[in-house]
Protein backbone atom coordinates (compact mmCIF):
# COMPACT_ATOMS: atom_id res chain seq x y z
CA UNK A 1 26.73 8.25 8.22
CA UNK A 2 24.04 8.08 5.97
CA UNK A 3 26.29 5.65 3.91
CA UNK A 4 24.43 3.06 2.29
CA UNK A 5 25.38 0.25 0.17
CA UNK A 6 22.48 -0.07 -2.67
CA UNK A 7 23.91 -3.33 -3.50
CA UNK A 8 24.31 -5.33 -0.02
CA UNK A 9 21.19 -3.08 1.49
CA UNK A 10 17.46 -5.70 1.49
CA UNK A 11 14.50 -4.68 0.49
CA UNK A 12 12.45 -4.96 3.58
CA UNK A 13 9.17 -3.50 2.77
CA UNK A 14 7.03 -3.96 -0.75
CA UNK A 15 4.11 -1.53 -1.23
CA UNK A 16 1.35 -3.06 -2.97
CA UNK A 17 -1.14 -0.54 -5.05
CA UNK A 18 -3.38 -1.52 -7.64
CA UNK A 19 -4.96 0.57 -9.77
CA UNK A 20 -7.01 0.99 -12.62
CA UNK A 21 -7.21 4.71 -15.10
CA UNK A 22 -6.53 7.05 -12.07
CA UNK A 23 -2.90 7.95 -13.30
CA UNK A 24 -3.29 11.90 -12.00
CA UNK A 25 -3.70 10.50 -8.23
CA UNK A 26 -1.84 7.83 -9.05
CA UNK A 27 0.73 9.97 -9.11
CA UNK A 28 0.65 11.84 -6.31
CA UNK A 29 0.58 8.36 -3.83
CA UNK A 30 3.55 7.88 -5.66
CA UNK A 31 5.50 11.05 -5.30
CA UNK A 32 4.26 11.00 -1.37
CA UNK A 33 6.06 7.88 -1.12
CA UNK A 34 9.48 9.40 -2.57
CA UNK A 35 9.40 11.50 0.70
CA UNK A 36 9.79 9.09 3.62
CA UNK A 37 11.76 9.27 6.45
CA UNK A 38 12.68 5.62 5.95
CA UNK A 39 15.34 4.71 4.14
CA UNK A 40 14.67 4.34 0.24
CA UNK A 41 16.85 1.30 -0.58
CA UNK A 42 14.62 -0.65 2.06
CA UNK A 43 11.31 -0.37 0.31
CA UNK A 44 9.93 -0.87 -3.29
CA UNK A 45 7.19 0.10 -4.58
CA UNK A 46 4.93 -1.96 -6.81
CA UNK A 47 2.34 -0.67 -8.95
CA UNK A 48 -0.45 -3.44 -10.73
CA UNK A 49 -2.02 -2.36 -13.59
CA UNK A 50 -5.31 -3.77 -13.91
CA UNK A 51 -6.15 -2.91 -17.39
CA UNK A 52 -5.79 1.50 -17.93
CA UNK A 53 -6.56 2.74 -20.82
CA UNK A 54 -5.89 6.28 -19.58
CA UNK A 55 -1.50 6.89 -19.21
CA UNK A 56 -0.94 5.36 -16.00
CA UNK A 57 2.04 3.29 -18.00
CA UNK A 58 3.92 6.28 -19.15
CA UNK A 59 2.99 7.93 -15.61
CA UNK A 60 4.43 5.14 -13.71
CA UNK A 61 7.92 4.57 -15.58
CA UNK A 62 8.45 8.15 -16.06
CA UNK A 63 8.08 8.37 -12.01
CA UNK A 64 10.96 5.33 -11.70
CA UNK A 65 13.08 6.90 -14.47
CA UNK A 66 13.66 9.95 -12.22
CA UNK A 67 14.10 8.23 -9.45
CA UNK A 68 17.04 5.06 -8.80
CA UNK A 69 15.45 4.51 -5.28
CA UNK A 70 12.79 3.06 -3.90
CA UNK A 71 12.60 0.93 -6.99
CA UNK A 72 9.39 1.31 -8.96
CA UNK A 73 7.89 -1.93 -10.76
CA UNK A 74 4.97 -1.31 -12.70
CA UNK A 75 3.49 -4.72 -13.85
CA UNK A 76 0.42 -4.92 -16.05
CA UNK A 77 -2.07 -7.91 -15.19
CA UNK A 78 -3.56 -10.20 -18.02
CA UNK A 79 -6.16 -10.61 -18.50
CA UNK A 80 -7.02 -7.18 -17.50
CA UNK A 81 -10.10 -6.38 -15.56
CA UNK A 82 -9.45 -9.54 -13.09
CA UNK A 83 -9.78 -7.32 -10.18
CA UNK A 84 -8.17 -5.98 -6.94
CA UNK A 85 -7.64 -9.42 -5.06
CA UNK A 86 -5.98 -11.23 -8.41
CA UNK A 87 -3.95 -7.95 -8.77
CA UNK A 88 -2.74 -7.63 -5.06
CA UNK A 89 -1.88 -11.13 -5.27
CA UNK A 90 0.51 -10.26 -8.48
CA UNK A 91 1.95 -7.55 -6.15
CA UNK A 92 2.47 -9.97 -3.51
CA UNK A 93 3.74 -12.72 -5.70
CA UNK A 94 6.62 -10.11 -6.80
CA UNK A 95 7.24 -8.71 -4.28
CA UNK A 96 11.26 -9.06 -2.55
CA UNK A 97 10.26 -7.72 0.91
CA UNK A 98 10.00 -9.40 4.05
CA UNK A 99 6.67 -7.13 4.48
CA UNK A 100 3.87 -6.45 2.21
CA UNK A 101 2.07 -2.78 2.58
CA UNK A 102 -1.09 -2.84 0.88
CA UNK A 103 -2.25 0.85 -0.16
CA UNK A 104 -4.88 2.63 -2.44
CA UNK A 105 -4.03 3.71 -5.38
CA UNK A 106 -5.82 7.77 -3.99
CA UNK A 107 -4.02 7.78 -0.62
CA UNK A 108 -1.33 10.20 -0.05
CA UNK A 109 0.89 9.23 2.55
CA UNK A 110 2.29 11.17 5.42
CA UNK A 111 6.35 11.41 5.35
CA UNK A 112 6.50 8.91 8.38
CA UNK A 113 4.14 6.64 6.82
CA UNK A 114 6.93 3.82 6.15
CA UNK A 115 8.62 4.39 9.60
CA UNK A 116 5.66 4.21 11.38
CA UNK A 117 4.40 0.60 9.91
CA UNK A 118 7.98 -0.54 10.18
CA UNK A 119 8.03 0.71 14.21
CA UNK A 120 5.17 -1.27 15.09
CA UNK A 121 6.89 -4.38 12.87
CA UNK A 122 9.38 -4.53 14.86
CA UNK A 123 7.75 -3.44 18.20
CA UNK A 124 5.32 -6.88 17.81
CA UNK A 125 5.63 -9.97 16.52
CA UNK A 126 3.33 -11.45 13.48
CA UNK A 127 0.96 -8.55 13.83
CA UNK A 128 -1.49 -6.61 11.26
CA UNK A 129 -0.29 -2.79 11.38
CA UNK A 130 -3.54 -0.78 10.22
CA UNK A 131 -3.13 2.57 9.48
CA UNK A 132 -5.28 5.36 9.71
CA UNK A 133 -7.16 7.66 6.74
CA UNK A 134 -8.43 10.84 7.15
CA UNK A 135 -11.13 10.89 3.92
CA UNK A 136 -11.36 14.64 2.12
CA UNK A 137 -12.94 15.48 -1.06
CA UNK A 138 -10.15 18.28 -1.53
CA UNK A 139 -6.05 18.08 -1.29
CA UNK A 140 -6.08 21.86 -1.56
CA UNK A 141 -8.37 21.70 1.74
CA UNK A 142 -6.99 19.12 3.82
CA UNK A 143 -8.46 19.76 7.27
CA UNK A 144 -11.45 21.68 6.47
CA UNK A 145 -14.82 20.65 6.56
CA UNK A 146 -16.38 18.97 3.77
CA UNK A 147 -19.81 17.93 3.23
CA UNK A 148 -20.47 14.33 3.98
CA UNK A 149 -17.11 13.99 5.70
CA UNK A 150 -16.12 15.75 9.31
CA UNK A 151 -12.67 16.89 7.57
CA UNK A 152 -9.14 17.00 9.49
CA UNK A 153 -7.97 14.93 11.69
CA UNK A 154 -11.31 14.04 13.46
CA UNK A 155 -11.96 11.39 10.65
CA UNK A 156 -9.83 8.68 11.02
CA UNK A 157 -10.89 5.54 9.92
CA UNK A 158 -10.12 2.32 11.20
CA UNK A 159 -11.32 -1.06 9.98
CA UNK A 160 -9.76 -4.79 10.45
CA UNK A 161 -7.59 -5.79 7.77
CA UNK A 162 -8.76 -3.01 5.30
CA UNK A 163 -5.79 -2.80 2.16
CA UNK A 164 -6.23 1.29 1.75
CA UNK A 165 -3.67 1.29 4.39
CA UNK A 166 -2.39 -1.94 6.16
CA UNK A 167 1.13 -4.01 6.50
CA UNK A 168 1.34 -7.87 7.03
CA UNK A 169 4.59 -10.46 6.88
CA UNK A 170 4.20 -12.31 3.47
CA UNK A 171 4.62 -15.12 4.95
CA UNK A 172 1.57 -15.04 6.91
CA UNK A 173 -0.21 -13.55 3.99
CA UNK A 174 1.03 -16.55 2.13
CA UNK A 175 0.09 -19.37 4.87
CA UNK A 176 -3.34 -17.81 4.72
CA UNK A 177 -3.69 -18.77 0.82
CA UNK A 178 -3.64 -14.86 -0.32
CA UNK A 179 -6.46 -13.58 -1.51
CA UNK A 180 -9.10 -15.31 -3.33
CA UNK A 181 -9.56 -14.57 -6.98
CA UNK A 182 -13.00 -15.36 -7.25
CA UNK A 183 -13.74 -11.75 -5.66
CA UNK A 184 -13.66 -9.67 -9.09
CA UNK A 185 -14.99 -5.90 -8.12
CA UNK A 186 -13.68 -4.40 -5.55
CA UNK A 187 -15.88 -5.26 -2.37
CA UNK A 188 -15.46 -7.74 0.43
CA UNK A 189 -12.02 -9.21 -0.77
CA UNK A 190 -9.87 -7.74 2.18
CA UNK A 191 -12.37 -8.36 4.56
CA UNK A 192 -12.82 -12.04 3.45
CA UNK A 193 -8.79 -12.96 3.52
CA UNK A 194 -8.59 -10.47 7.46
CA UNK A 195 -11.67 -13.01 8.20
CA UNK A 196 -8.71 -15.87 7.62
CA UNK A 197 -5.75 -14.40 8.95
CA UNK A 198 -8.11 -13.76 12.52
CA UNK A 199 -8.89 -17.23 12.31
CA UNK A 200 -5.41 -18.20 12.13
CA UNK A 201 -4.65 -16.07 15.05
CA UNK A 202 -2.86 -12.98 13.59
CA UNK A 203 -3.82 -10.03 15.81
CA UNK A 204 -4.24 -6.35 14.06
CA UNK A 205 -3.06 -3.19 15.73
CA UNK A 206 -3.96 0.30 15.04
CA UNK A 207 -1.55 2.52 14.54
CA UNK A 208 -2.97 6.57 14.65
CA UNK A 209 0.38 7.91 13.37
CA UNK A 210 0.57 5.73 9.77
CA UNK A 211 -1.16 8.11 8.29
């Protein structure tokens, strides 16, 4: 019946997005993840501030004024400038779901996005769920060619344990050791903790339609 009790109802899913003076995109992940098919008192949504200087604050709580559900927790991380693995790890630290989706703060989600991570969660057991992204220089454009990408659909990109677009238990993220905090700029710091959680076993499946 579409009835749902806010109070009684788990959060099952935390989304994970750092980000750092890109409040105008920012945004727009947000507001793309206000539209799911999935049910909105089963997800939160956690935004780390990594030191903006731009209005990414204002944008941010302005976004979870408006909107009761998903909840919207913007946390600031001091020192600033620590980086993406310290600031996924404050995500991850916070976070009240059973499942961790890590996203970029410039990826705009598809409406099934949620549904479709949360399918293959409960389709396999202990699994990586990496979604696809199609790269384009141009939201007004989406699907047309653009120089130095193939545009549309064709360019999907795939790549093992990658946090643009990828779901994990927190558990397992936490039996790993999360990420490690000597990685400062963003490079190599996804890779290196997907490097562990292969080693520990945890298989990764694709999933074309978490877009």
């Amino acid at each position: 019946h579409n009835c749902y009790n806010y109070n009684t109802m788990a959060v099952e899913l935390s989304i994970v997005v750092p980000t750092v003076n890109r409040a105008n995109i920012l945004k727009k992940t947000i507001e793309a993840l206000l539209t799911q098919t999935y049910p909105k008192e089963k997800y939160e949504i956690i935004v780390i501030d990594d030191g903006s200087t731009d209005h990414t604050e204002n944008a941010v709580n302005n976004i979870a004024k408006e909107h009761p559900y998903p909840k919207i927790i913007y946390l600031r991380q001091l020192p600033n400038k620590k980086g993406p693995a310290s600031a996924n790890n404050l995500g991850i630290n916070n976070a009240k779901g059973e499942y961790i989706l890590f996203l970029n703060d410039d990826v705009i989600a598809d409406s099934h996005f949620i549904e479709e991570h949360m399918f293959f969660h409960g389709k396999y057991k202990d699994i990586i769920v990496q979604g696809a992204v199609i790269n384009t220089s141009s939201l007004d454009n989406l699907g047309a060619k653009h120089e130095g990408y193939s545009g549309g659909y064709s360019n999907l990109s795939f790549g093992y344990f990658t946090t643009w677009n990828c779901s994990i238990k927190k558990e397992l993220l936490i039996k790993a050791g999360l990420f490690d905090e000597d990685f400062v700029n963003l490079c190599w710091e996804d890779v290196e903790l997907g490097y562990r959680l292969r080693r520990m076993g945890i298989k990764q499946i694709n999933n074309k339609n978490a877009f």
